[in-house]
Protein backbone atom coordinates (compact mmCIF):
# COMPACT_ATOMS: atom_id res chain seq x y z
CA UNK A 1 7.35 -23.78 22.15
CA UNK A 2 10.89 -22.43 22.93
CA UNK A 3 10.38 -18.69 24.28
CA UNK A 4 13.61 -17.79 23.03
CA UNK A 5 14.08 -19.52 19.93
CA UNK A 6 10.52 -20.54 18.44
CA UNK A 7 9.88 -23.85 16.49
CA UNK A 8 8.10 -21.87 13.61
CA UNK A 9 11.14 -20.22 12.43
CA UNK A 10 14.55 -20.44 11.00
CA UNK A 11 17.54 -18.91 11.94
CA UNK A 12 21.00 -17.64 10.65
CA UNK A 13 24.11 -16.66 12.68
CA UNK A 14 23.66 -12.83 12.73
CA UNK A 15 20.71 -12.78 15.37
CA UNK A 16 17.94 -12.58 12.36
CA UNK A 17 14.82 -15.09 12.64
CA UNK A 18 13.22 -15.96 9.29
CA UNK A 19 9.45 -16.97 8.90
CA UNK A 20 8.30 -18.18 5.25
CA UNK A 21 5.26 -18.67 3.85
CA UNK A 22 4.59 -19.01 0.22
CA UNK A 23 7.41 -16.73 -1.03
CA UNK A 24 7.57 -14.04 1.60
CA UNK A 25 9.80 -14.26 4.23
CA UNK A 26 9.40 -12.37 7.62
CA UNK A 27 12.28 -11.46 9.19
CA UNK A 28 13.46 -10.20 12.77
CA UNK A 29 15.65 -9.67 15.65
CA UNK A 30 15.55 -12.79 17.89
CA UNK A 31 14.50 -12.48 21.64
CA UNK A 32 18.41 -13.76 22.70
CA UNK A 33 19.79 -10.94 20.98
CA UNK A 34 17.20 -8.35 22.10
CA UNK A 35 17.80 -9.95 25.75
CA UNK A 36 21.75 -9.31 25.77
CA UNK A 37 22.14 -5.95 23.98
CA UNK A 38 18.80 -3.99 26.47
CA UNK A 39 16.55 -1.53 25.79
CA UNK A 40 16.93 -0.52 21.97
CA UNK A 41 16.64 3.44 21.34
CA UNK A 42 17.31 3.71 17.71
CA UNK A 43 16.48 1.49 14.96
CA UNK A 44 17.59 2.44 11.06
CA UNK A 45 15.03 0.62 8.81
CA UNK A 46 15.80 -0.90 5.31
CA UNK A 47 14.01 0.95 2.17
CA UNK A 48 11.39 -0.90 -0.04
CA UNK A 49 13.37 -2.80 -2.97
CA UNK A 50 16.02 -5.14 -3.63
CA UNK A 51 18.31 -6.67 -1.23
CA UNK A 52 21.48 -9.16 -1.54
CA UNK A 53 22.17 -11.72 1.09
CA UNK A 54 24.41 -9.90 3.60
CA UNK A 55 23.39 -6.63 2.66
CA UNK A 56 22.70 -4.02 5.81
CA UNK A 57 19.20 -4.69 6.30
CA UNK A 58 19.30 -2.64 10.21
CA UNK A 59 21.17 -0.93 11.63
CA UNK A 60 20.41 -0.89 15.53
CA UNK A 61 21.74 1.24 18.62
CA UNK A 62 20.88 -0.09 22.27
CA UNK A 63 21.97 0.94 25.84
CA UNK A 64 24.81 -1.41 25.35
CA UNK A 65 25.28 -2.29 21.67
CA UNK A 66 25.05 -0.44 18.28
CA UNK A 67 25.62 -2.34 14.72
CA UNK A 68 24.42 -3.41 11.56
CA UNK A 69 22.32 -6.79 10.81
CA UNK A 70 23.11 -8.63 7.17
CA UNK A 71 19.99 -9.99 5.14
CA UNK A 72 20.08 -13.66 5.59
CA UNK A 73 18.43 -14.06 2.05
CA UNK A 74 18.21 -12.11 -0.98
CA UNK A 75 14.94 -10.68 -2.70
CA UNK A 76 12.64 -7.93 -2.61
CA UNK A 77 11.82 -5.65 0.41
CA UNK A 78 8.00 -5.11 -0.22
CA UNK A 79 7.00 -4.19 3.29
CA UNK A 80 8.87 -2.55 6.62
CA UNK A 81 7.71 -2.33 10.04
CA UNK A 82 7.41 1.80 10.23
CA UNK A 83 6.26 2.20 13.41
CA UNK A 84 9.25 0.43 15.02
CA UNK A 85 11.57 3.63 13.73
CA UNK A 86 9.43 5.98 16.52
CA UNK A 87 9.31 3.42 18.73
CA UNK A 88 12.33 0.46 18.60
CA UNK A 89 11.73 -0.57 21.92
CA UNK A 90 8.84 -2.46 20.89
CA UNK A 91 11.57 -4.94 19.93
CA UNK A 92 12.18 -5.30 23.36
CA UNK A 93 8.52 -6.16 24.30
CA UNK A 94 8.01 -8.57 21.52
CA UNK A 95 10.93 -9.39 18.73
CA UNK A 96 8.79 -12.46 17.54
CA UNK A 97 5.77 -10.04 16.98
CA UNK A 98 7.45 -6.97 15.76
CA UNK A 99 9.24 -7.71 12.72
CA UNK A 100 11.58 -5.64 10.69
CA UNK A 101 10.40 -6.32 7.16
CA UNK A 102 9.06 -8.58 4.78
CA UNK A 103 10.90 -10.19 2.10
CA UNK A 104 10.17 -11.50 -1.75
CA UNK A 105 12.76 -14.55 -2.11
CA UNK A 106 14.43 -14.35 -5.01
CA UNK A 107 16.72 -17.12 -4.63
CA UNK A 108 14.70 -20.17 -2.30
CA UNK A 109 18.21 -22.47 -2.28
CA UNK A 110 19.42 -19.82 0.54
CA UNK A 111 17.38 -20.97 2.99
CA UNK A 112 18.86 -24.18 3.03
CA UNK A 113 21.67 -22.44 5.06
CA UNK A 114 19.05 -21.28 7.96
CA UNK A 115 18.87 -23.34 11.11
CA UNK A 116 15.98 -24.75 12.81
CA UNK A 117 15.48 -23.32 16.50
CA UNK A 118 16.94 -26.90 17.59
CA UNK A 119 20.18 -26.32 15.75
CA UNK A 120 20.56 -22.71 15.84
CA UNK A 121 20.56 -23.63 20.12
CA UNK A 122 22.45 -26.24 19.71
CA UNK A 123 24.94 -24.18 17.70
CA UNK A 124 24.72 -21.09 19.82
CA UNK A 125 24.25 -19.35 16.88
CA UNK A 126 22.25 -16.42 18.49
CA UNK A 127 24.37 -15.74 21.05
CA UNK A 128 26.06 -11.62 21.15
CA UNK A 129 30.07 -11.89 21.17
């Protein structure tokens, strides 16, 4: 398994991993993102409900970065990580365990625009600017 980019997820070009399983999708920060932008001391998380694709779904502030993340799928918001908001730097520990929130898709033909780790390397898709 890739460290920075595991096998068992997809990717999209804003730094967001994707991992689905019957429905829900579990979405985070990816370790190359956490690794370029440091320690992370303020995370804004998204509220329970609907969400479009490219909708705010974090907003994040590090030593060296601070921004907003787009959805890279649309659906419901049924479940957020709380505990990250008193303590974001857990995404610096461990952005494959720590998720942001959990997603019902709502529209399963988006995720044919996600990468697999494989491409999303090859297309340095991950990569801060």
């Amino acid at each position: 398994m890739n460290e920075l980019m595991p096998s068992d997820r997809l990717y999209n070009t804003n730094y967001s991993w994707i991992k689905i399983s019957e429905g829900i999708a579990v979405i985070g920060v990816t370790k190359v993102f956490v690794t370029s932008v440091k320690e992370f001391v303020f995370i804004d998380l998204p509220k329970l409900g609907e969400i479009k694709k490219g909708d705010t779904y974090v907003s994040l502030e590090s030593v060296k970065w601070s921004g907003h993340l787009g959805s890279p799928l649309t659906g419901e918001i049924i479940e957020v990580n709380d505990p990250l908001f008193d303590d974001p730097e857990k995404l610096n520990a461990d952005p494959y365990v720590n998720w942001i929130m959990k997603l019902k898709l709502s529209n399963s033909e988006e995720t044919k625009e996600l990468f697999d780790a494989d491409t999303a390397i090859a297309k340095s898709t991950c990569q801060v600017h």
